[in-house]
Protein backbone atom coordinates (compact mmCIF):
# COMPACT_ATOMS: atom_id res chain seq x y z
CA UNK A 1 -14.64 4.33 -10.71
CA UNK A 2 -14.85 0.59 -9.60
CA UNK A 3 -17.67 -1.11 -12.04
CA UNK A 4 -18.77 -4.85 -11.93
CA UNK A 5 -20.55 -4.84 -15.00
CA UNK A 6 -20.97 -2.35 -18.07
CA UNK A 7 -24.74 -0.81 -17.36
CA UNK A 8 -26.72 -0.03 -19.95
CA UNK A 9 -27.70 3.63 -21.68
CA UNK A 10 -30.10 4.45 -19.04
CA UNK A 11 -33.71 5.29 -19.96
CA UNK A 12 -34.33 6.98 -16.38
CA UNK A 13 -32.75 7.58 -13.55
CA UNK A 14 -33.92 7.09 -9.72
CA UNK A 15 -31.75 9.40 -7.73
CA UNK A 16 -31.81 10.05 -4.21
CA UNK A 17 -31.15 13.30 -2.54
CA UNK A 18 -29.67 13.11 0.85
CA UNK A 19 -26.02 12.00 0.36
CA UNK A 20 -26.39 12.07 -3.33
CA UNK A 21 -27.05 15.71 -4.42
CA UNK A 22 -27.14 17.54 -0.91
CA UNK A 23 -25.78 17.28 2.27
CA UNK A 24 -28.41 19.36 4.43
CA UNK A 25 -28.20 22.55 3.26
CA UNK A 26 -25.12 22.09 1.00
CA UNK A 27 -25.08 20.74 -2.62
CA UNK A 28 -22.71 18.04 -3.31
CA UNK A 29 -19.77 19.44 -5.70
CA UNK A 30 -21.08 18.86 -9.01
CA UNK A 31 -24.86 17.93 -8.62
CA UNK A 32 -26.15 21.18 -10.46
CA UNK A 33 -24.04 20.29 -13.49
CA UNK A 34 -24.80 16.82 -13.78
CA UNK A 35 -28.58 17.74 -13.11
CA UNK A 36 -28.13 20.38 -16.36
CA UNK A 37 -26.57 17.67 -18.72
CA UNK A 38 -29.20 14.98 -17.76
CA UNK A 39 -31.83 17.65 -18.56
CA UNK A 40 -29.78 18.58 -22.06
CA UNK A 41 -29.72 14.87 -23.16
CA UNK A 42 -33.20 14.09 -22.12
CA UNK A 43 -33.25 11.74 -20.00
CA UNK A 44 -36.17 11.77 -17.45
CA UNK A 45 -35.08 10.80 -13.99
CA UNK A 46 -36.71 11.48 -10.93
CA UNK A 47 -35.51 12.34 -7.20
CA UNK A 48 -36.80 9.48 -4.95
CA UNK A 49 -36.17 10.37 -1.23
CA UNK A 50 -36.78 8.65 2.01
CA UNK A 51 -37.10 11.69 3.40
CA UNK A 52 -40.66 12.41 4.44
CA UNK A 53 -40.66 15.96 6.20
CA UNK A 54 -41.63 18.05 3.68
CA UNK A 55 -43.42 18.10 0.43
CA UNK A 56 -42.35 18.41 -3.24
CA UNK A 57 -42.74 22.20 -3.74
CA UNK A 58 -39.92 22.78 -0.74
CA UNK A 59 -37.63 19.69 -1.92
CA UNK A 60 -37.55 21.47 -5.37
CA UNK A 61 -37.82 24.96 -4.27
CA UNK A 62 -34.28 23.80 -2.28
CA UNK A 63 -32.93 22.30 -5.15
CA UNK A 64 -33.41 25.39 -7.27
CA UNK A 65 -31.91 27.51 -4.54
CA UNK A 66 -28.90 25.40 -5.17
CA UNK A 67 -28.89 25.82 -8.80
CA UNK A 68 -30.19 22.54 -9.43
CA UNK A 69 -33.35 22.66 -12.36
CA UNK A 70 -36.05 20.08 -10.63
CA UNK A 71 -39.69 20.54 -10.33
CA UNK A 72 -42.16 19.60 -8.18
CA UNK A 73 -43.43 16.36 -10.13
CA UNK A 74 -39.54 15.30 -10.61
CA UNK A 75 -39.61 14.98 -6.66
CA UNK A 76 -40.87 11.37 -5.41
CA UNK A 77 -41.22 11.20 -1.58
CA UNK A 78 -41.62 8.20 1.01
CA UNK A 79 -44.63 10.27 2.15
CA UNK A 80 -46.38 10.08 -1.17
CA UNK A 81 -45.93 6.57 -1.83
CA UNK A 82 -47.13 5.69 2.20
CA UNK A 83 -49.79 7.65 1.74
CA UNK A 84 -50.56 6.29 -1.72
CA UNK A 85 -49.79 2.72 -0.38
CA UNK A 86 -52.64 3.13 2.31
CA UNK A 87 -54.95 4.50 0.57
CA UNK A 88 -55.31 1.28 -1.99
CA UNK A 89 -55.33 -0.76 1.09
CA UNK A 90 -57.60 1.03 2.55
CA UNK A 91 -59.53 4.10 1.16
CA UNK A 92 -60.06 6.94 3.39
CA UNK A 93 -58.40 5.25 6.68
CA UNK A 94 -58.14 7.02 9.54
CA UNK A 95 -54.63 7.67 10.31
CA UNK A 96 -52.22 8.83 13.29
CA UNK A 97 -49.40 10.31 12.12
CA UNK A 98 -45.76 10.92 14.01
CA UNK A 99 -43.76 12.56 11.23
CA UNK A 100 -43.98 16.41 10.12
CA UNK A 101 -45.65 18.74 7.77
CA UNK A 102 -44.76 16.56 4.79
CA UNK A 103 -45.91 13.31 5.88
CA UNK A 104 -49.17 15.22 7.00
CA UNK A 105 -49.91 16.80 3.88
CA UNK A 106 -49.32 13.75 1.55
CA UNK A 107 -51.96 11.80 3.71
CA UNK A 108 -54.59 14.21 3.56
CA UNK A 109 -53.69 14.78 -0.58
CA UNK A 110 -54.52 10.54 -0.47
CA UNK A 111 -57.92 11.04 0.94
CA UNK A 112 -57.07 9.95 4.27
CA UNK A 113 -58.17 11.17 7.61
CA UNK A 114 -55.39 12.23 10.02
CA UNK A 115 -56.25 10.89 14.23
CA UNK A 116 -54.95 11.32 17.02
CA UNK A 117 -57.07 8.33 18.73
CA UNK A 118 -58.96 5.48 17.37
CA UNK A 119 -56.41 4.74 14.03
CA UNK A 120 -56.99 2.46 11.55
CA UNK A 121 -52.97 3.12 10.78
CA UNK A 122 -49.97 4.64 12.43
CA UNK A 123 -48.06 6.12 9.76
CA UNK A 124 -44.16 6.92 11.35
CA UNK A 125 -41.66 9.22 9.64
CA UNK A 126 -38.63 11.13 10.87
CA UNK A 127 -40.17 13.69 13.56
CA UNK A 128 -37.50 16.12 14.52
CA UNK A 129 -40.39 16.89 17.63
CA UNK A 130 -40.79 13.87 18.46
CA UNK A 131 -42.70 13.75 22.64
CA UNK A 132 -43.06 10.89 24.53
CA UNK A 133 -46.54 11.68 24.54
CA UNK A 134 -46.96 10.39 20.38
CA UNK A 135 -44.57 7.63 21.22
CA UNK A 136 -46.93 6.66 23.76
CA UNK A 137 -49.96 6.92 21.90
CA UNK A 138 -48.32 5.07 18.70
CA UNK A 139 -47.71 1.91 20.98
CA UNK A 140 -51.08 1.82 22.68
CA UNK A 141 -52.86 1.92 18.90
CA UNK A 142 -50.57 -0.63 18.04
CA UNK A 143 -51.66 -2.68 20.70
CA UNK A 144 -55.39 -2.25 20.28
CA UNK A 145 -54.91 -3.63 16.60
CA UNK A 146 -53.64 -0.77 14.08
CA UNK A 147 -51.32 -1.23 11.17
CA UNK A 148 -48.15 0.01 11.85
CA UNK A 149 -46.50 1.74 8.36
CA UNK A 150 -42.77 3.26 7.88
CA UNK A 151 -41.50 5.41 5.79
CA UNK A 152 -38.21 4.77 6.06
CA UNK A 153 -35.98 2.53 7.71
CA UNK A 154 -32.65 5.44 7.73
CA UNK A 155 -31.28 5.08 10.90
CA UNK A 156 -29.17 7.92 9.82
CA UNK A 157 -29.63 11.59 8.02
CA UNK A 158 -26.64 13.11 6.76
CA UNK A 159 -26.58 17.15 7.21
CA UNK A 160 -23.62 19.51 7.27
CA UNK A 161 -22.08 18.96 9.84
CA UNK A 162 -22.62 15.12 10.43
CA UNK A 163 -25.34 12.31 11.05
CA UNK A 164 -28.65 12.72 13.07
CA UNK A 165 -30.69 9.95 14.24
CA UNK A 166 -33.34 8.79 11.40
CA UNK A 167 -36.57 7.38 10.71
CA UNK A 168 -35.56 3.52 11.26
CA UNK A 169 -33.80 5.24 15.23
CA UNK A 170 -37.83 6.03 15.64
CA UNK A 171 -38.85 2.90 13.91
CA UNK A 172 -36.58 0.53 16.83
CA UNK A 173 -38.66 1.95 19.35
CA UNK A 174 -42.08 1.90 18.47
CA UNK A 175 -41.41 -2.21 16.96
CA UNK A 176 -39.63 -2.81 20.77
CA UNK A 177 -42.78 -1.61 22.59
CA UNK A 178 -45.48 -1.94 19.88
CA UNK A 179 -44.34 -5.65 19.56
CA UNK A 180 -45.22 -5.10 15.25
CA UNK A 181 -42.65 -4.98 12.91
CA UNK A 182 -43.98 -2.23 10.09
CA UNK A 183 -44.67 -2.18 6.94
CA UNK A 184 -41.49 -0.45 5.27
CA UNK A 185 -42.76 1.93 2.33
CA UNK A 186 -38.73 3.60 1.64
CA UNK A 187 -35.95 2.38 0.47
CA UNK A 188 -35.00 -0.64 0.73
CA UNK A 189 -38.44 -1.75 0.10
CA UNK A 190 -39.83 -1.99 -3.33
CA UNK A 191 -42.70 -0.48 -2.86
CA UNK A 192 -41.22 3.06 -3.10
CA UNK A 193 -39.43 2.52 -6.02
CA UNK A 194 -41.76 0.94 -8.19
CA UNK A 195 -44.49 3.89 -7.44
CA UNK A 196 -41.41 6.17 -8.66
CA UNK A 197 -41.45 3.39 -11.80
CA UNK A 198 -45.08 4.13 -12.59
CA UNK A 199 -44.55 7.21 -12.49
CA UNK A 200 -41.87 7.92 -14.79
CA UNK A 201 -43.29 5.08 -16.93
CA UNK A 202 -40.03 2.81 -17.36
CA UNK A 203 -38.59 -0.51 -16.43
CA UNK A 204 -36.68 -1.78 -13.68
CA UNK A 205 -34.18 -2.88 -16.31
CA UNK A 206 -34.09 0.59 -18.05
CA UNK A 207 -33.49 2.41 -14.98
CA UNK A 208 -30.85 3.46 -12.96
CA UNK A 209 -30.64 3.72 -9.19
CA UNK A 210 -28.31 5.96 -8.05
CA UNK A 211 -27.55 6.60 -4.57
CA UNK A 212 -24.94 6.92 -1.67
CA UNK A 213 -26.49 4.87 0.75
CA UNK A 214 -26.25 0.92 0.45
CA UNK A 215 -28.39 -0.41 2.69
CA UNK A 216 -31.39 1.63 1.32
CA UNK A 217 -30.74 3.05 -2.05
CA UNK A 218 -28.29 0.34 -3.60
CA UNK A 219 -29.93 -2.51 -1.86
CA UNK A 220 -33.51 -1.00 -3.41
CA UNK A 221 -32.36 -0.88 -6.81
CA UNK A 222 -30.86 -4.45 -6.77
CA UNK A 223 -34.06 -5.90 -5.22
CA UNK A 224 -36.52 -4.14 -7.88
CA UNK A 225 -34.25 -5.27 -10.89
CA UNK A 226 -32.59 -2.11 -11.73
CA UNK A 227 -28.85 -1.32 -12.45
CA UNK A 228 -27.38 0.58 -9.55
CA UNK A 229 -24.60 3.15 -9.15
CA UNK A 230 -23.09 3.80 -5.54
CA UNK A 231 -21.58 7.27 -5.38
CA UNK A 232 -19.08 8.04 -2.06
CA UNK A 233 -20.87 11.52 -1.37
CA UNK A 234 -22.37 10.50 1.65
CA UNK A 235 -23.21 7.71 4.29
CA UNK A 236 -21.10 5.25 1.75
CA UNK A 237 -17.63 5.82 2.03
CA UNK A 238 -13.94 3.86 0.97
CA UNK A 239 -13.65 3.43 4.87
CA UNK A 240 -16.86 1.28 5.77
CA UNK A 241 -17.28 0.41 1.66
CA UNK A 242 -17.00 -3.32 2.60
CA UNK A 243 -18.61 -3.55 5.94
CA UNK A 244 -22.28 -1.80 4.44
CA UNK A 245 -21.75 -4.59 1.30
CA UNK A 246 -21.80 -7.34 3.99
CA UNK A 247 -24.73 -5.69 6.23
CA UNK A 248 -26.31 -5.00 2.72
CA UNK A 249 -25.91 -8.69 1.33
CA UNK A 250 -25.70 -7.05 -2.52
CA UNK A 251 -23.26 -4.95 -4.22
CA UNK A 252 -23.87 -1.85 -6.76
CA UNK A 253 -22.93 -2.62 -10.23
CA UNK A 254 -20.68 0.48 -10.62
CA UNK A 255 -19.12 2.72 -7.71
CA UNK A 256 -18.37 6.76 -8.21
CA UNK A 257 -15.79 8.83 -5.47
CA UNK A 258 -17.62 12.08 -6.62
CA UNK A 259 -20.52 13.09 -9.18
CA UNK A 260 -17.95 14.23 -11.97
CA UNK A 261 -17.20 10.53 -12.45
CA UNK A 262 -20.57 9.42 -12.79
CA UNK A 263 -21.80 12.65 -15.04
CA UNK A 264 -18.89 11.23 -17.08
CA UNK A 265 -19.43 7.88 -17.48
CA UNK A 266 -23.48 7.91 -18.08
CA UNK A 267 -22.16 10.76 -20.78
CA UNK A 268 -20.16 8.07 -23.26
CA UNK A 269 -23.28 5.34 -21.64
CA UNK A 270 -25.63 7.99 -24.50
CA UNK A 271 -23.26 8.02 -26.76
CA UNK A 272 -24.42 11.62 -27.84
């Protein structure tokens, strides 16, 4: 463990998923027992993801398949808070959507209409079916005067067997030839995390963000006020450590090599 400052007995965790507890298909060594003891002691923490592709029921139906206790309402999804984001700005817009069955469902949950001409919004996710056709039609809507929303800026999804080009890939595109940098609802921005605040019902101050990515998760967490823990189970690693901390511009307040570190150390954090 490398730690710039002592942190606090949390009162909640933020975690994030891909990197953190799973690599695609594959639970990270020792995310099902740190998941237990959280759930022993008490404390409430959530799983924020950037990841908008599918809803809450399948992110904790995979978890459990893992042997990971979550439930749907521990699972806090860029899609949510986009569609949730949208909806206060504008109730009911009518929306075009590149993204998948996730991102779909969460905007028609919010009360919002999904297009595919004559959008108030283009809402853009990670589409793993992505045509030239939506690109197409996302930059012309653009053009003629829609808000452009992201969900995430990832440029990169870790699965088993490596990276695959993310969200923010999608994202360069659409801002090259729309000619509108988006409104960024994921990690880094604020405004996921602090819908994943209100819903847990704690402070910045009392919660952790934990997370293996930090240009998204760590830089999230520092820029909503919350102490942050980096853990090297994914994008982050001891190789390219100090390059993402310059890209990043912040640095996590304590750094983890695996899970069994960090179960560890937020263990004698309680106290109990």
């Amino acid at each position: 463990m490398t730690s710039t400052a002592q942190l606090p007995s949390p009162a909640g965790l933020l975690i994030d998923l891909d990197g953190t507890i799973y690599h695609g298909g594959r639970m990270i060594e020792g995310a099902d027992e740190w998941i237990a003891s959280l759930i022993a002691r008490g404390v409430p923490h959530l799983f924020v993801t950037n990841n908008s592709t599918v809803n809450p029921q399948t992110f904790a139906a995979r978890l459990q398949a893992m042997g990971i206790p979550a439930e749907p309402e521990q699972v806090c999804t860029s899609a949510q808070a986009a569609a949730s984001y949208i909806a206060l700005e504008q109730p009911g817009a009518a929306v075009f959507v590149i993204g998948e069955d996730g991102l779909r469902e969460a905007v028609t949950t919010a009360g919002l209409r999904v297009v595919e001409s004559d959008a108030d919004v283009v809402l853009q996710g990670l589409d793993r079916n992505l045509s030239y056709e939506s690109l197409t039609r996302a930059v012309r809507l653009i053009h003629s005067g829609a808000r452009y929303v992201l969900t995430n800026p990832d440029l990169l999804l870790p699965v088993e067997d490596g990276v695959i080009p993310g969200s923010g890939s999608i994202s360069a595109l659409l801002q090259a030839a729309g000619g509108q940098k988006p409104v960024v609802i994921g990690k880094p921005s604020g405004i996921l995390v602090n819908y994943a605040l209100d819903r847990m019902g704690t402070t910045a101050e009392q919660t952790w963000m934990v997370g293996d990515n930090l240009l998204t998760d760590i830089a999230a967490g520092v820029g909503a006020g919350c102490p942050t823990a980096l853990v090297l189970t994914g994008i982050t690693n001891q190789d390219n450590l100090a390059s993402y901390v310059e890209q990043a511009g912040v640095r996590p307040d304590v750094i983890f090599e695996n899970l069994h570190e960090l179960q560890t150390y937020i263990s004698e954090r309680l106290g109990r």
